[in-house]
N, C-alpha and C. Protein backbone atom coordinates (compact mmCIF):
# COMPACT_ATOMS: atom_id res chain seq x y z
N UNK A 1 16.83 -17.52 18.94
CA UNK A 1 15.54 -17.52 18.26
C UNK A 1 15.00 -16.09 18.24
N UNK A 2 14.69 -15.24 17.26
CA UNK A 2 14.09 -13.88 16.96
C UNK A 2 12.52 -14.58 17.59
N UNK A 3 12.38 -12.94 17.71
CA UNK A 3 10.81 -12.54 18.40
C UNK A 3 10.17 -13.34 17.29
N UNK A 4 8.37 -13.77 17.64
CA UNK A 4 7.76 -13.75 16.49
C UNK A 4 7.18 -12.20 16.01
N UNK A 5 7.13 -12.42 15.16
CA UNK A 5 6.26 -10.94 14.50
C UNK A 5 4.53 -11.25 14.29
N UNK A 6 3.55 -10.51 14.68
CA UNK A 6 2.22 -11.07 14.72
C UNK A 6 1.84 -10.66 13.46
N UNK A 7 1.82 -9.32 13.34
CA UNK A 7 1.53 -9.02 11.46
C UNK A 7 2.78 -8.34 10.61
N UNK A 8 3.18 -9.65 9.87
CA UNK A 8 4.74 -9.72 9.52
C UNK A 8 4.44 -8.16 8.37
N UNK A 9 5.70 -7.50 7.78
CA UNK A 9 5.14 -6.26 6.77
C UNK A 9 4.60 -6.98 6.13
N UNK A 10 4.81 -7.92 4.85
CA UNK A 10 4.15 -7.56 4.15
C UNK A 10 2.49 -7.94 4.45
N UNK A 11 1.74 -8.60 5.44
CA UNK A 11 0.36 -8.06 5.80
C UNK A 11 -0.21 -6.91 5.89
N UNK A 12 0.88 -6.17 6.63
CA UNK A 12 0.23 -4.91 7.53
C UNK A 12 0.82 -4.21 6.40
N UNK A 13 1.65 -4.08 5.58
CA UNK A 13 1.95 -3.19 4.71
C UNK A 13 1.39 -2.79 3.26
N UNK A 14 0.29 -3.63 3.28
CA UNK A 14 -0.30 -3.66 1.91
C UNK A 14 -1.17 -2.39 1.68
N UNK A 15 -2.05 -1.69 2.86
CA UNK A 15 -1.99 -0.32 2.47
C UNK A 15 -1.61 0.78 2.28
N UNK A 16 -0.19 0.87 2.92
CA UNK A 16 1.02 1.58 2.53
C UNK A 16 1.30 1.38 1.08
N UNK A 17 1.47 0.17 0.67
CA UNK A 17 2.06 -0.24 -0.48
C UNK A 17 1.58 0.48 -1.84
N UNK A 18 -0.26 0.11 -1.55
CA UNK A 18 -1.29 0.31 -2.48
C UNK A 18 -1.32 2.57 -2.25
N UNK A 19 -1.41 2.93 -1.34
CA UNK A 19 -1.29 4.15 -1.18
C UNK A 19 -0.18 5.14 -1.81
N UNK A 20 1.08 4.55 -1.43
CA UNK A 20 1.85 5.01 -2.09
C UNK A 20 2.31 4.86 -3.49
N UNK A 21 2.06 3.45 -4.17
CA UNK A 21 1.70 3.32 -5.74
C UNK A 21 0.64 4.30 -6.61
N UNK A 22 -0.36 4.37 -5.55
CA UNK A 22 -1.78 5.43 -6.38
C UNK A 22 -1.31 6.71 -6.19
N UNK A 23 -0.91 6.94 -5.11
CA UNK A 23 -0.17 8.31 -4.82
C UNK A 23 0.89 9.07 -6.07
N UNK A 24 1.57 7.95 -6.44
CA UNK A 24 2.64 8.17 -7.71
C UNK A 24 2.33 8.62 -8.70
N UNK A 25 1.26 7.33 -9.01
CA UNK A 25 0.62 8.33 -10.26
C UNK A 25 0.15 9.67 -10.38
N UNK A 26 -0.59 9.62 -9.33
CA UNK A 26 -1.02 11.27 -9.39
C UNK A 26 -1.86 11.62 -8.22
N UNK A 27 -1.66 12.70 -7.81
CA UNK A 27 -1.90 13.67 -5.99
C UNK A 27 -3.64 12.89 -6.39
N UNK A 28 -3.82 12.71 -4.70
CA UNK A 28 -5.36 12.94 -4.40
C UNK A 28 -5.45 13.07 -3.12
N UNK A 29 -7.07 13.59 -2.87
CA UNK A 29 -7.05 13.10 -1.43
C UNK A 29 -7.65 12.14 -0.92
N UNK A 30 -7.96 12.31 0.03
CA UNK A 30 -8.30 10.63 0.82
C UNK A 30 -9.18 9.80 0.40
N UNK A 31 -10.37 10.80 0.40
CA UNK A 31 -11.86 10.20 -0.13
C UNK A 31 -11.41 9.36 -1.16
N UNK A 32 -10.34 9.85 -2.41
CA UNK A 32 -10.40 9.60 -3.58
C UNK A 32 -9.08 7.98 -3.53
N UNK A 33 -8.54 8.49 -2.60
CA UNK A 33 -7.81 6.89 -2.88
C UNK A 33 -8.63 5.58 -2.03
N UNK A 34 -9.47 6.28 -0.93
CA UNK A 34 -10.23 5.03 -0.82
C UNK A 34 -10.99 4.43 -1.97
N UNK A 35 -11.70 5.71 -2.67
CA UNK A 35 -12.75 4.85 -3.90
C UNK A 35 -11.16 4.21 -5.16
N UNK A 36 -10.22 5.05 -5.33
CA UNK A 36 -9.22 4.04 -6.35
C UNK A 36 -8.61 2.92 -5.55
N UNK A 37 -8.46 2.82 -4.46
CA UNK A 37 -7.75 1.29 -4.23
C UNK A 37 -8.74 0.22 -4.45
N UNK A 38 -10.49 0.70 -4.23
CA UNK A 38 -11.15 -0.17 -5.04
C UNK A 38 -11.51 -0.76 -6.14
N UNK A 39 -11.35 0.10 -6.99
CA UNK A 39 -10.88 0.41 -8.25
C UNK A 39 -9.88 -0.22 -8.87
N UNK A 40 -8.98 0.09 -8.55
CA UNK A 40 -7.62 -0.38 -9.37
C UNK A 40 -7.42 -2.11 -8.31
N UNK A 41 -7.98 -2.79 -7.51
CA UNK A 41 -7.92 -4.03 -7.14
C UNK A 41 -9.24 -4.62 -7.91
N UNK A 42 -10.03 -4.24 -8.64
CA UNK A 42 -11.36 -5.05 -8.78
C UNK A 42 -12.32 -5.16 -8.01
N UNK A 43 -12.10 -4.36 -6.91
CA UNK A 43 -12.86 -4.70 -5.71
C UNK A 43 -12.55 -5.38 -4.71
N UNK A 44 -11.22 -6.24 -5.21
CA UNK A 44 -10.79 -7.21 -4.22
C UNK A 44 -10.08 -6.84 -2.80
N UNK A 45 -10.06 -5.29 -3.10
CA UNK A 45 -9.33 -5.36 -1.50
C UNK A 45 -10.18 -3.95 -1.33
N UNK A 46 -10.49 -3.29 0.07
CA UNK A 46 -11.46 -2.21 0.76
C UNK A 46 -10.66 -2.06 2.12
N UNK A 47 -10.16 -0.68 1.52
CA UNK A 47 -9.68 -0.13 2.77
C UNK A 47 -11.03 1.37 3.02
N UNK A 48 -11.48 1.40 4.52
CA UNK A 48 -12.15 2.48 4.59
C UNK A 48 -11.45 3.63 5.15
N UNK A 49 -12.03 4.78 5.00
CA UNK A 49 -11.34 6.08 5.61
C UNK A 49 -10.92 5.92 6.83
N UNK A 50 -11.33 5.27 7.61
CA UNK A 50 -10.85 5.08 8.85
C UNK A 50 -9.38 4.37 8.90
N UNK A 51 -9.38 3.61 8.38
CA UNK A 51 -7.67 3.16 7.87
C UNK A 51 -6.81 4.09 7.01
N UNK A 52 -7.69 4.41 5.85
CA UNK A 52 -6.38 5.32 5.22
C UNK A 52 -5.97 6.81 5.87
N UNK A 53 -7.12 7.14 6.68
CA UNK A 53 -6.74 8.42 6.94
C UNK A 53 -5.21 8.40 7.52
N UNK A 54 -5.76 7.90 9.10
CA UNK A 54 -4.03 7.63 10.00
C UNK A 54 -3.12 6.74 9.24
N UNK A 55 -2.95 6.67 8.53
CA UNK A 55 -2.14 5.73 7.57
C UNK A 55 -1.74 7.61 6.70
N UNK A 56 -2.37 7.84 6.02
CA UNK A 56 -1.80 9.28 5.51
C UNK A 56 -1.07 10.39 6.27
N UNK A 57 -1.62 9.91 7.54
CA UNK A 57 -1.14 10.94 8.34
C UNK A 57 0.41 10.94 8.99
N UNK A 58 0.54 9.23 9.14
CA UNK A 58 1.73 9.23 8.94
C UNK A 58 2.90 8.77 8.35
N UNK A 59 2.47 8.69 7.25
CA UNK A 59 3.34 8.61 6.08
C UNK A 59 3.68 10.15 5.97
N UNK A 60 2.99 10.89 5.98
CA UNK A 60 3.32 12.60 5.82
C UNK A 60 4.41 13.11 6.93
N UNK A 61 4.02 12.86 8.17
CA UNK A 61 4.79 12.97 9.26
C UNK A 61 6.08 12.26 8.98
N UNK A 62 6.48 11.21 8.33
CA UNK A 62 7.93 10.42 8.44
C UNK A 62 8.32 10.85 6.96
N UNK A 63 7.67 11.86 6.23
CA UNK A 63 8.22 12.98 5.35
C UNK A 63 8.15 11.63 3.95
N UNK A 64 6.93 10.46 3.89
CA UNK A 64 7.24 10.21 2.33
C UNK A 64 6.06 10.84 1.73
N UNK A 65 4.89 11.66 2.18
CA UNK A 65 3.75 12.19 1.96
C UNK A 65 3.93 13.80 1.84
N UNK A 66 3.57 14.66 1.17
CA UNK A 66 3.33 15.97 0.90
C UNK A 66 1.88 16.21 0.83
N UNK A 67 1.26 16.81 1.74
CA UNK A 67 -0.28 17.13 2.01
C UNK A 67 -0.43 18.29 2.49
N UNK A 68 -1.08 18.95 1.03
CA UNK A 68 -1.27 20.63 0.97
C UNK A 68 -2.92 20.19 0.68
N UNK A 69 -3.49 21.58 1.14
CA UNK A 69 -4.89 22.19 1.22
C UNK A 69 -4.91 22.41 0.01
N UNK A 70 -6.51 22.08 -0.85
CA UNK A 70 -6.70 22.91 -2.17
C UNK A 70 -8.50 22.56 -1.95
N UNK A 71 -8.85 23.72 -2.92
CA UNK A 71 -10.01 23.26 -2.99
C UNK A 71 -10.63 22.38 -3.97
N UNK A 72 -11.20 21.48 -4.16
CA UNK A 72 -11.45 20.13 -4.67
C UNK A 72 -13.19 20.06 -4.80
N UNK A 73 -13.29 20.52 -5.64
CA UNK A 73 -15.14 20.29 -5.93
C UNK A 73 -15.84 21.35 -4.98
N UNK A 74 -15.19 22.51 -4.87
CA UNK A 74 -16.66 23.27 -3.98
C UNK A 74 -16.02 22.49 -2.07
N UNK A 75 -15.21 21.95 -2.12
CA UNK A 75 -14.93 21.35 -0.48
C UNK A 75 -12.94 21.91 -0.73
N UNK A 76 -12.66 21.97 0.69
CA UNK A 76 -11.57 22.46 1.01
C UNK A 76 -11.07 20.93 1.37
N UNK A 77 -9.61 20.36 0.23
CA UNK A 77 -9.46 18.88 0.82
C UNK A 77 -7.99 18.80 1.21
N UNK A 78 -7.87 17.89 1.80
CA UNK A 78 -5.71 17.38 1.80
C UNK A 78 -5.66 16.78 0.65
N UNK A 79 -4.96 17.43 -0.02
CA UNK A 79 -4.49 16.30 -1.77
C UNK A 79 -3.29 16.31 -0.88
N UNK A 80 -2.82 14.73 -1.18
CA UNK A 80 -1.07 13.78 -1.36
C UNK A 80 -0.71 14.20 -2.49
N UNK A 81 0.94 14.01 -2.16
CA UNK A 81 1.89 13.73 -3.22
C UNK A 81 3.07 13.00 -2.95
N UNK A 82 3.06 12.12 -3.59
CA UNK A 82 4.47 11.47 -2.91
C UNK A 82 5.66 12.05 -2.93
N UNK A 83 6.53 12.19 -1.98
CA UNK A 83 7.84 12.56 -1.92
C UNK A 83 8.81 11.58 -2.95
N UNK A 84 9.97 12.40 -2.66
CA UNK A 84 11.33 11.84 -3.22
C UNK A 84 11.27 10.51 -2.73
N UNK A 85 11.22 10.73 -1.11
CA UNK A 85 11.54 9.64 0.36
C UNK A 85 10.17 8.23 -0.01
N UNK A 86 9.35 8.65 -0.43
CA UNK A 86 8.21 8.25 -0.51
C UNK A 86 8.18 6.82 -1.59
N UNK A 87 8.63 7.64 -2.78
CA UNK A 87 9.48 7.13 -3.85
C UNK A 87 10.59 5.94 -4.03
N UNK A 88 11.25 6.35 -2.78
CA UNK A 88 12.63 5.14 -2.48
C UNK A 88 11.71 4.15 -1.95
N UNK A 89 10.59 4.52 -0.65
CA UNK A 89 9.80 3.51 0.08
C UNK A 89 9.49 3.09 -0.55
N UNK A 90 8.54 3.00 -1.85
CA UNK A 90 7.58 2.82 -2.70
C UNK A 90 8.25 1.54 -3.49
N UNK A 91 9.95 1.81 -4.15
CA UNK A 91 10.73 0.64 -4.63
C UNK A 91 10.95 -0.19 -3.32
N UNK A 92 11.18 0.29 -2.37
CA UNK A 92 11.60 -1.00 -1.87
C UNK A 92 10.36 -1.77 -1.57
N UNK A 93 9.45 -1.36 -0.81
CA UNK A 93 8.00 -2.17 -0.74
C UNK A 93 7.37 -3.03 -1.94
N UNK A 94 7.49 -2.47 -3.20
CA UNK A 94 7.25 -3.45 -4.31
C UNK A 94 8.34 -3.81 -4.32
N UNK A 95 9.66 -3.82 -4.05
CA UNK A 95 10.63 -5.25 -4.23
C UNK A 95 10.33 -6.11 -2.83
N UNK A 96 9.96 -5.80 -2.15
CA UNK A 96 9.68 -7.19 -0.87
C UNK A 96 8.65 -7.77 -0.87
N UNK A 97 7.61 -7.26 -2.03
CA UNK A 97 6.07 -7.95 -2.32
C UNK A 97 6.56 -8.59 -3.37
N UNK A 98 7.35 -8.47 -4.07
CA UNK A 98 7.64 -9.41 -5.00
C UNK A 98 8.35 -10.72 -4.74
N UNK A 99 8.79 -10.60 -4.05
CA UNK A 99 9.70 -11.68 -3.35
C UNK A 99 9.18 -12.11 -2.36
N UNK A 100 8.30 -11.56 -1.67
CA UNK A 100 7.00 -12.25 -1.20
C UNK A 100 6.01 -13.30 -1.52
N UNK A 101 5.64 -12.58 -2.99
CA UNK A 101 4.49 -13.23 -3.80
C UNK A 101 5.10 -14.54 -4.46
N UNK A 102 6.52 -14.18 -4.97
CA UNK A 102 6.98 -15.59 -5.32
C UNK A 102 7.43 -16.43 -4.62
N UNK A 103 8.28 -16.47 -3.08
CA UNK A 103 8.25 -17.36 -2.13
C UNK A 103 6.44 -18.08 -1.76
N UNK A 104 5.92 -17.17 -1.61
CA UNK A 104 4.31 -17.79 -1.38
C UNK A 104 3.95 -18.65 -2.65
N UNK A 105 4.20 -18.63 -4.18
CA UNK A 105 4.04 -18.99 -5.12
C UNK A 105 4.47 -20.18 -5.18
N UNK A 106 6.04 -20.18 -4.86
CA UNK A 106 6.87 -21.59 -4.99
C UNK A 106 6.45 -22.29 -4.00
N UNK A 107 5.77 -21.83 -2.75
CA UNK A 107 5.29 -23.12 -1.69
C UNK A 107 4.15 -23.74 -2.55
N UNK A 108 3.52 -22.36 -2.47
CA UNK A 108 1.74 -23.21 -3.21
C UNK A 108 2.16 -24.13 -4.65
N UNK A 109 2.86 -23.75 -5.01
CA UNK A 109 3.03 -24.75 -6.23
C UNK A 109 4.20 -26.40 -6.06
N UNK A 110 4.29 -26.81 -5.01
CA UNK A 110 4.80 -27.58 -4.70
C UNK A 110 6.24 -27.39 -4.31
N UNK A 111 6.53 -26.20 -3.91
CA UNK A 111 8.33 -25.44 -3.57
C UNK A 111 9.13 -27.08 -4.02
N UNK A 112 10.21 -27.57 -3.38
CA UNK A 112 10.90 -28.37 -4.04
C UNK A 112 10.49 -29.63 -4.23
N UNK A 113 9.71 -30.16 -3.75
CA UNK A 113 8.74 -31.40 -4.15
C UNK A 113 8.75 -31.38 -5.51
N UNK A 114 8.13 -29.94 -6.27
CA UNK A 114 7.48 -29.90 -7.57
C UNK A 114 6.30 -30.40 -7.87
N UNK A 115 5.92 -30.66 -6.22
CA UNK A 115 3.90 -31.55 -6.58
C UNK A 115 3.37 -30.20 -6.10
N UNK A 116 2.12 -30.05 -7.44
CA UNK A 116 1.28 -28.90 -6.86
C UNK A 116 0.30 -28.88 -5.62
N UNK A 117 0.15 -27.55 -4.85
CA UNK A 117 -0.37 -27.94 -3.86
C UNK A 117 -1.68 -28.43 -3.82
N UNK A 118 -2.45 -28.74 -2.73
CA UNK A 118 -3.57 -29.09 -2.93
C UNK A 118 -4.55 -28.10 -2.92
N UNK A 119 -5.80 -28.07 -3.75
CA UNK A 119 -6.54 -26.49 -3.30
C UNK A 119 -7.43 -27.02 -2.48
């Protein structure tokens, strides 16, 4: 019997996920992907600086983050950029949310029964 896992990835990985997707598109720094992950979810998901920071910090450290100094509005900031490494993470994390979302899909929708679930 394997260990249990308490927060399996894809829980704990969803701000990685969302970080390194916004990251792709294009460098920012922190301030700025906290206000776009609100943004680009509808509002539906709020990560605060206090999460994304150490979350940036080490994604940079395990080399999928590039975080250079620039100045940014009159303030001296860390703009991201995603790496190459960052990049490979980035496919594989949206391929295990996908296969995530549809195992979770096929339960809620009645997995082999074919009866939908109940809401």
């Amino acid at each position: 019997m394997s260990p249990r896992k308490t927060n399996p990835p894809f829980r704990s990985g969803v701000p990685e996920l969302l970080i390194l997707h916004l990251l792709a598109e294009r460098p920012m720094h922190g301030y700025e992907l906290v206000q776009a992950i609100l943004a680009h979810t509808a509002g539906g998901l709020e990560f605060g600086e206090g999460c994304i920071y150490p979350i940036l910090h080490r994604l940079e450290a395990e080399g999928m983050l590039d975080g250079r100094r620039q100045s940014v509005g009159n303030r001296n900031r860390v703009v991201y950029r995603v790496t190459p490494k960052g990049r490979r993470e980035l496919a594989r994390s949206v391929a295990d949310w996908r296969r995530v979302v549809a195992a979770v899909n096929h339960c809620l929708q009645g997995g082999e029964r074919g009866q939908p679930a109940l809401a």
